[in-house]
Protein backbone atom coordinates (compact mmCIF):
# COMPACT_ATOMS: atom_id res chain seq x y z
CA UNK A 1 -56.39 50.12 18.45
CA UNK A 2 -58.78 49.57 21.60
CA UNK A 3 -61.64 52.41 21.44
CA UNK A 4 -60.13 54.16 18.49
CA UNK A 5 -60.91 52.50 15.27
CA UNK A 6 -58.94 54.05 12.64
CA UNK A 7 -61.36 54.41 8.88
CA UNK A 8 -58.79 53.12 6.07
CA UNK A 9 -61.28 53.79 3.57
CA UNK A 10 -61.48 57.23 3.27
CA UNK A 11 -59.69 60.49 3.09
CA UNK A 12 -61.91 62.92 4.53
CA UNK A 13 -60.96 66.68 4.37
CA UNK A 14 -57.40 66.05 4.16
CA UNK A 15 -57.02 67.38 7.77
CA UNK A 16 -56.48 63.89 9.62
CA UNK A 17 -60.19 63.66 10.38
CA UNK A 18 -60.24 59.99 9.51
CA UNK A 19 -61.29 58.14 12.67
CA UNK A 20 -63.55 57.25 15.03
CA UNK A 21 -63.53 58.54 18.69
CA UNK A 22 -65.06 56.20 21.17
CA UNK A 23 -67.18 59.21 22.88
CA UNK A 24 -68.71 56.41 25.30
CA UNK A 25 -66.22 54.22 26.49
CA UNK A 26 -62.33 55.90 26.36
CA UNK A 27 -60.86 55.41 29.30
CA UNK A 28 -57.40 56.80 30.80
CA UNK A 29 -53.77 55.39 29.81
CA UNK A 30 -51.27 55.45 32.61
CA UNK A 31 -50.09 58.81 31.13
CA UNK A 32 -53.35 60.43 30.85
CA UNK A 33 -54.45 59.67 34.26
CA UNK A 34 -53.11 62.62 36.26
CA UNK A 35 -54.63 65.20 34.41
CA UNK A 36 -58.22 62.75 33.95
CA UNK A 37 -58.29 62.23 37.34
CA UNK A 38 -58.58 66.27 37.97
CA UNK A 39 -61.18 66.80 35.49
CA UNK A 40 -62.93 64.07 35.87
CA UNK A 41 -63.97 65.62 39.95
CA UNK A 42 -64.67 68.74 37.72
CA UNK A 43 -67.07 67.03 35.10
CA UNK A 44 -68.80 65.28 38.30
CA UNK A 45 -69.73 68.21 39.31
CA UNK A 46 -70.93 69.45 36.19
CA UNK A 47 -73.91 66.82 36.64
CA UNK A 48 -75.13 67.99 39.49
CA UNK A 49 -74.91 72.27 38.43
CA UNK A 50 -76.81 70.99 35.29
CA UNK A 51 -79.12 69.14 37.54
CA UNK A 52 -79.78 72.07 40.03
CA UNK A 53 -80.04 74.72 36.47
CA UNK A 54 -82.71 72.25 34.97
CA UNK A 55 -84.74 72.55 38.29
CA UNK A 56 -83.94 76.53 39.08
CA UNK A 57 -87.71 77.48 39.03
CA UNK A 58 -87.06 80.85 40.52
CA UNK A 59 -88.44 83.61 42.99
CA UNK A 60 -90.72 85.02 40.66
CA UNK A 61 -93.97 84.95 42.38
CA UNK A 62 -92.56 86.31 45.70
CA UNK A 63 -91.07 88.95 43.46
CA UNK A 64 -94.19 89.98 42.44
CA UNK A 65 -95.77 90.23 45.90
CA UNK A 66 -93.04 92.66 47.36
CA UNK A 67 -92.69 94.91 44.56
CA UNK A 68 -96.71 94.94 44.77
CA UNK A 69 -97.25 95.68 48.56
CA UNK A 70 -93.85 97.52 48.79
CA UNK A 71 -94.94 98.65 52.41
CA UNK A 72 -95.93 95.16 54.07
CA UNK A 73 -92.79 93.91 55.97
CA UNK A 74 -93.69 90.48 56.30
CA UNK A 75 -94.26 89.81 52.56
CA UNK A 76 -90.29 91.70 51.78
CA UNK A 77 -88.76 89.10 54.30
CA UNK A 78 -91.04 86.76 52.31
CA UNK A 79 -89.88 87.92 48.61
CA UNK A 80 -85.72 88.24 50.39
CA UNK A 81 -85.69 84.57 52.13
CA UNK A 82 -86.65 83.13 48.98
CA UNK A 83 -84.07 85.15 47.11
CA UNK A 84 -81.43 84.38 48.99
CA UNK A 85 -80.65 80.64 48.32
CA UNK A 86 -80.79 80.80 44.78
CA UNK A 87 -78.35 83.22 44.89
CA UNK A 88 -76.06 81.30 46.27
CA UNK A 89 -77.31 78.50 43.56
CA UNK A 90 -76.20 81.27 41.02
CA UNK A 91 -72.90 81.63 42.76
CA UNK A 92 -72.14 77.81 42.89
CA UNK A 93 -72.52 77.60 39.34
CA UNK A 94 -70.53 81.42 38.38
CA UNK A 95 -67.45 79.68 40.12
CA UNK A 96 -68.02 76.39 38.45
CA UNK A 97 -67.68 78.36 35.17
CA UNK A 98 -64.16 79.21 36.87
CA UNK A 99 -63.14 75.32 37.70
CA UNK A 100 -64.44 74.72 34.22
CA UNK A 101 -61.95 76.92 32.24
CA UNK A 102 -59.15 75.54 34.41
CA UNK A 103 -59.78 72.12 33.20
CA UNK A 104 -59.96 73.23 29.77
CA UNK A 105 -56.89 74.81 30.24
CA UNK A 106 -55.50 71.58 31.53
CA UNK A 107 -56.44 69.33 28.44
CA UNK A 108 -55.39 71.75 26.41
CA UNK A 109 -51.88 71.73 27.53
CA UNK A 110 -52.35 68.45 27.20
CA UNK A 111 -53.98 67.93 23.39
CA UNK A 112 -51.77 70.75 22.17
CA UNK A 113 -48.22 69.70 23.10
CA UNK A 114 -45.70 70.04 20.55
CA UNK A 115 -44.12 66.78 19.41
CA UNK A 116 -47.63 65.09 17.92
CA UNK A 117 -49.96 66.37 15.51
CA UNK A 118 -53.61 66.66 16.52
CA UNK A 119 -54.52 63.41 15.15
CA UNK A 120 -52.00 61.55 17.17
CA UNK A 121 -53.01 63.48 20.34
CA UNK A 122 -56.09 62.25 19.56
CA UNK A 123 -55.40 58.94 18.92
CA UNK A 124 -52.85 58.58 21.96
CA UNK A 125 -55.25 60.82 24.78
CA UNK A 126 -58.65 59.25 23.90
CA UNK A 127 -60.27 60.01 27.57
CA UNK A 128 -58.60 63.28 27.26
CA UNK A 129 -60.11 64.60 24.40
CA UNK A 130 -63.56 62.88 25.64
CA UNK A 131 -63.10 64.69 28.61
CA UNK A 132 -62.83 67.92 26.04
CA UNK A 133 -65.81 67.07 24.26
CA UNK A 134 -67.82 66.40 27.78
CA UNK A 135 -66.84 69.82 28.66
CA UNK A 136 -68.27 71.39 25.21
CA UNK A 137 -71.27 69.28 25.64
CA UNK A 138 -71.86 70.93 29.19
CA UNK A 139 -71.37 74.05 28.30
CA UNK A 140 -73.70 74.34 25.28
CA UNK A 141 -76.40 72.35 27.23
CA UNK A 142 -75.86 74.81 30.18
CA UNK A 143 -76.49 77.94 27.69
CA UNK A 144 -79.41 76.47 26.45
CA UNK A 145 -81.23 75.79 29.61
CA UNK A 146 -80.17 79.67 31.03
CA UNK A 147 -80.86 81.58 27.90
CA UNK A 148 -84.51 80.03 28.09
CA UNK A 149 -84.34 80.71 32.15
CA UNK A 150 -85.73 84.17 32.38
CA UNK A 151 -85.78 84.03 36.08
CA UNK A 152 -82.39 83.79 36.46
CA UNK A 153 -81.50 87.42 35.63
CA UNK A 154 -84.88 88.54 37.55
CA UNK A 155 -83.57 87.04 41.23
CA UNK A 156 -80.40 88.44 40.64
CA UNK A 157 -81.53 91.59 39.64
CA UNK A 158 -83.96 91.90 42.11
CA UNK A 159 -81.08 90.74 44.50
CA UNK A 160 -79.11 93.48 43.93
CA UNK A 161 -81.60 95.97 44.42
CA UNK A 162 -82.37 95.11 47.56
CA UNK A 163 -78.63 95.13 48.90
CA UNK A 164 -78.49 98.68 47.25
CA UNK A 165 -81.77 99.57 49.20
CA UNK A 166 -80.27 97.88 52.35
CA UNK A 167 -76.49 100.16 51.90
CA UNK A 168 -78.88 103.65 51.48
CA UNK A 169 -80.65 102.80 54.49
CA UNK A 170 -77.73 102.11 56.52
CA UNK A 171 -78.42 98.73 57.13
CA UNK A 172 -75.48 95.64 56.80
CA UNK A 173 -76.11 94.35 53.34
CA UNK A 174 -73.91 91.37 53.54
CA UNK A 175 -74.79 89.93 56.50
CA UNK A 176 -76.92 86.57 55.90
CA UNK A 177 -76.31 86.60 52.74
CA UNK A 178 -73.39 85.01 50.60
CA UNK A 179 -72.23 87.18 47.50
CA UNK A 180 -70.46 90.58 48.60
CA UNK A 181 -70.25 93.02 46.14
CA UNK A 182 -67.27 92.50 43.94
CA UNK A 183 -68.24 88.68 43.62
CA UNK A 184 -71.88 90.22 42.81
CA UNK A 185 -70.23 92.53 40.28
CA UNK A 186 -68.64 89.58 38.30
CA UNK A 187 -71.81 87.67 38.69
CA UNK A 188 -73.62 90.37 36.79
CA UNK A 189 -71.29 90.24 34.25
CA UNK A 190 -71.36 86.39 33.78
CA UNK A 191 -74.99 86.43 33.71
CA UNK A 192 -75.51 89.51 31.26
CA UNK A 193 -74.24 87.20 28.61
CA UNK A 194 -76.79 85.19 26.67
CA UNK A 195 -73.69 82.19 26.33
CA UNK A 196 -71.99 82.76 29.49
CA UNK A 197 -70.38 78.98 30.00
CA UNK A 198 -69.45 79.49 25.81
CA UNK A 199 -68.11 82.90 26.57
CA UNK A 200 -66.13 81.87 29.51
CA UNK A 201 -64.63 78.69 27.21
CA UNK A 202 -63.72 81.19 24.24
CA UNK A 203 -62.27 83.56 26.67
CA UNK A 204 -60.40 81.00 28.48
CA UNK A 205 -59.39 79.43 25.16
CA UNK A 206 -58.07 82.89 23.58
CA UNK A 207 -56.14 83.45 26.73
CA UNK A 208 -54.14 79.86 26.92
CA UNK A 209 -52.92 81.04 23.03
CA UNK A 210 -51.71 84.20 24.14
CA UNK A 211 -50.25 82.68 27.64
CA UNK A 212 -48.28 80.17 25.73
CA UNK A 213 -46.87 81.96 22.98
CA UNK A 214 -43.97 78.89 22.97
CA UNK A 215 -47.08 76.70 21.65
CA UNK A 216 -48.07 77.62 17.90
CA UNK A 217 -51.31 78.67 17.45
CA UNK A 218 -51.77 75.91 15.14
CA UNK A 219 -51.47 73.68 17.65
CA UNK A 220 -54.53 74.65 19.24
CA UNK A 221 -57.00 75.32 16.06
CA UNK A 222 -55.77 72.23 14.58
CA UNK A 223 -56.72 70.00 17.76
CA UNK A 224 -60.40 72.11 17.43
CA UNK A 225 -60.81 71.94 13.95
CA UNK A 226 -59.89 67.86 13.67
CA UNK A 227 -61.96 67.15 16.66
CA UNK A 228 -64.93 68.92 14.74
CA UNK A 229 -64.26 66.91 11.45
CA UNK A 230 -64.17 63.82 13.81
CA UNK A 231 -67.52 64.25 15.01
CA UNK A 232 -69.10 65.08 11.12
CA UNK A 233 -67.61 62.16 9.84
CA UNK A 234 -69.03 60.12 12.75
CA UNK A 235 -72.53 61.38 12.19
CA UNK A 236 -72.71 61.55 8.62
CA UNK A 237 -71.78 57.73 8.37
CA UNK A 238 -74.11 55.01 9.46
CA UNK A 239 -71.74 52.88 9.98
CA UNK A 240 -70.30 54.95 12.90
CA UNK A 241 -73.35 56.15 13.91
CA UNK A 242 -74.56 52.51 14.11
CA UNK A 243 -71.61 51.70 16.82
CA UNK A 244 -72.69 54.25 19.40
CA UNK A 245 -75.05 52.55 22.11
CA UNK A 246 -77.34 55.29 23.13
CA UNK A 247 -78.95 58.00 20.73
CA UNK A 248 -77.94 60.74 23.14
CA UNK A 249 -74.42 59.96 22.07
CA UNK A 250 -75.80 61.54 18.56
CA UNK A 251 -76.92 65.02 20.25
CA UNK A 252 -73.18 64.21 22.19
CA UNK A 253 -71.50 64.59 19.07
CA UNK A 254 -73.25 67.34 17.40
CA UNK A 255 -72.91 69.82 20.46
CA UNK A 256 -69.20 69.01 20.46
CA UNK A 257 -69.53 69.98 16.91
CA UNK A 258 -70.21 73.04 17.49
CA UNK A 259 -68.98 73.66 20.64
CA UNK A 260 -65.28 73.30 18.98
CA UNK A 261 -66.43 75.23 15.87
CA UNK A 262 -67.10 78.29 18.14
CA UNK A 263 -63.61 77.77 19.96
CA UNK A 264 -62.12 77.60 16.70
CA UNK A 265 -63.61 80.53 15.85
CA UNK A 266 -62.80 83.06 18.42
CA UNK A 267 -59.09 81.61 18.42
CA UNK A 268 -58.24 81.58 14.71
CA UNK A 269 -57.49 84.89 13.26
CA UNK A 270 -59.62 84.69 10.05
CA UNK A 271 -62.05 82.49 12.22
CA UNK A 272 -64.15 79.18 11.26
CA UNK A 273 -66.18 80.71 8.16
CA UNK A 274 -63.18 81.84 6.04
CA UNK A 275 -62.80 79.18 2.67
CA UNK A 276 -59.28 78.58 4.09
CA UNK A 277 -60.36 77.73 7.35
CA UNK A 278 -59.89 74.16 8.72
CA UNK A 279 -62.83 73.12 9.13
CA UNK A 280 -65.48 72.21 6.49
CA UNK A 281 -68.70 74.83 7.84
CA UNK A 282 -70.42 73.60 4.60
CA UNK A 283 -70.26 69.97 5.95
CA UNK A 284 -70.79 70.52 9.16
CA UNK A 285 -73.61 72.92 8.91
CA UNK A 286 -75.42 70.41 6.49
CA UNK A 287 -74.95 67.52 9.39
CA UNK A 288 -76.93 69.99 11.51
CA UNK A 289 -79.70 70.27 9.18
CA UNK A 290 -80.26 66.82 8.23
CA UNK A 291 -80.95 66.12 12.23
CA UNK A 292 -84.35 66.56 13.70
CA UNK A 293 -85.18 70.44 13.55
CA UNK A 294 -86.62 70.07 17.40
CA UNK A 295 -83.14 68.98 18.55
CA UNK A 296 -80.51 71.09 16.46
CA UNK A 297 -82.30 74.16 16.54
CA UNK A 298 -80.65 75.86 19.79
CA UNK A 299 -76.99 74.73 18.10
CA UNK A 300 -77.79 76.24 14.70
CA UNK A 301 -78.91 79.39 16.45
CA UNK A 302 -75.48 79.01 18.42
CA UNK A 303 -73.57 79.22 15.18
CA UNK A 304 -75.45 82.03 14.11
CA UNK A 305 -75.56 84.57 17.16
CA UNK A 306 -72.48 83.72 19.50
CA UNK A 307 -69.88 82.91 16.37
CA UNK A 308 -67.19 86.05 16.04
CA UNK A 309 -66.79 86.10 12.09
CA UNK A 310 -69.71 84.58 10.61
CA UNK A 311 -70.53 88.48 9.47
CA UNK A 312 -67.55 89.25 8.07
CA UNK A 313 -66.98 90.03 4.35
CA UNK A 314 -64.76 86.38 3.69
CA UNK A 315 -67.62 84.51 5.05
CA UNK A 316 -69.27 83.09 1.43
CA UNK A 317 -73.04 84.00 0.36
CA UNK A 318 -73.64 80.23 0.59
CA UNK A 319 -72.50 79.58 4.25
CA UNK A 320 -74.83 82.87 5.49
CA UNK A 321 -77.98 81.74 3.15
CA UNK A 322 -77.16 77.72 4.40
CA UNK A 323 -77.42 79.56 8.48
CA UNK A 324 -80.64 80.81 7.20
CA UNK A 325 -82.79 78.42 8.24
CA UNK A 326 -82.13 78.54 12.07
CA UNK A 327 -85.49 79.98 13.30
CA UNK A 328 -84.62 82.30 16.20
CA UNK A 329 -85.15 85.19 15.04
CA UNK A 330 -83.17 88.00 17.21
CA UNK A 331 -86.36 89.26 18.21
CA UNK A 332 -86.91 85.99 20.18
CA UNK A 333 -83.74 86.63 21.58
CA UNK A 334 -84.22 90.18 22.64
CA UNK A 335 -87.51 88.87 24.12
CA UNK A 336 -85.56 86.67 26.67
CA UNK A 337 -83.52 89.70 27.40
CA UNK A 338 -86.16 91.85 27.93
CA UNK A 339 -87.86 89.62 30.00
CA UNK A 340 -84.88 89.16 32.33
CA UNK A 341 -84.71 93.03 32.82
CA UNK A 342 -88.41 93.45 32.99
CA UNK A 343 -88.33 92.54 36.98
């Protein structure tokens, strides 16, 4: 079956997770390719935003300087020129977040047509739902690399400042610069979150449900919650594990994990953490804990602080106590906020 290698040996969770998704190698049937093609200029680009994020060192010092020697012209045309650009760094990637949630729309039309069950969706649009789990994978690595990016927040708050400054003192606030003040309003918004790619997936996801009322909602948490048993059963079995080529694809899998988890989540009613839900949290929180601590610790935290219904009352004592061990404590997290508003 090419790149999908079906496990006859098992029954695993009785929910049709019983195969192995060739996360590396898939590539596009005939059928698939119209929609892979689209995404695939999408998830290009996702390279390079995560390669420009991983380098955004900020205007921090220059920050400093003009808010110190607040009369000195020189060093505010200093502290503005260097502002500037990375603004338009943080607009690039806000209206990435948009191209993003159009190509999850797209495979999702795709994965959740009615006609095939998840697992044959699956089996049938390999690249496709690689192309789903490349977009999870982005997003969560995205998250993790602006939630511990203080300076992100501090330009753009700083930013906006100044173009408030500029407006009182009658002086053209847009000109040179790139983000007016609507786009600068939604920027603010996108940034305030601690998750923002995540937040823009769940939103995104929630909305195709309620857009496409013709397509059960099963549909959708099904595809999520098989996809996630497809990537436990592939790293809790060595055999599997043995057939991917690079370690990385390891890390692949487990933020894919828990990227659809979180989808799953915010689009199932009684969410991911109810006993009846679809997916196995037991199993897959376990997975998580039996990795490195160094390299699961930011997805564990995930789980904990940008799920919908871990808190609520069907959630068992056993899930909440098992999510105990992901050391982040909120304080940590206010920290990061503080520090972003501290500028």
């Amino acid at each position: 079956m090419g790149n999908l290698i079906k496990v006859l040996s098992r029954d695993i969770d009785n929910n049709g997770g019983n195969f192995f998704l060739d996360f590396e190698n898939a590539q596009p049937s005939p059928a698939e390719r119209q929609v892979w093609e689209e995404v695939n200029e999408v998830l290009t680009e996702a390279l390079v935003v995560l390669q420009e994020l991983q380098a955004y060192s900020g205007a921090g010092e220059e920050i400093r300087q003009a808010i110190q020697r607040p009369g000195e012209e020189r060093v505010q045309e200093q502290a503005w020129a260097a502002v500037v650009p990375l603004v338009g760094k943080l607009k690039k990637f806000y209206q990435f977040s948009l191209k993003l949630e159009c190509s999850l729309r797209s495979l999702l039309v795709a994965l959740t047509r009615s006609g095939s069950s998840p697992t044959q969706h699956l089996e049938q649009e390999q690249a496709l739902a690689r192309q789903f789990a490349q977009i999870l994978h982005f997003t969560l690595r995205f998250d993790e690399l602006k939630m511990t990016n203080p300076a992100i927040q501090n330009d753009f708050s700083y930013y906006r400042r100044t173009i408030s400054r500029m407006r009182i003192n009658n002086l053209s606030a847009d000109e040179g610069n790139e983000v007016n003040n609507e786009l600068a309003n939604r920027m603010s918004l996108f940034y305030a979150n601690a998750t923002p790619m995540l937040k823009t997936l769940s939103d995104g996801t929630t909305k195709f449900v309620s857009d496409n009322p013709e397509v059960p909602i099963e549909n959708t948490t099904d595809c999520l919650s098989t996809m996630a048993c497809v990537c436990k059963v592939m790293l809790e079995t060595p055999e599997y594990r043995s057939r991917f080529a690079s370690d990385e694809t390891i890390l692949f899998c487990l933020r894919v994990m828990v990227g659809v988890i979180i989808l799953y989540d915010y689009v199932h009613p009684a969410g991911a953490f109810v006993k009846t839900s679809g997916i196995d949290m037991k199993g897959c929180i376990r997975v998580l804990k039996e990795q490195p601590p160094s390299s699961v610790e930011g997805l564990l935290n995930a789980l904990r602080y940008t799920t919908k219904h871990l808190n609520d009352d069907t959630t068992s004592r056993q899930i909440r106590n098992m999510l105990q061990g992901a050391v982040h404590p909120t304080a940590d997290i206010q920290k990061l906020r503080d520090a972003a508003m501290s500028v």
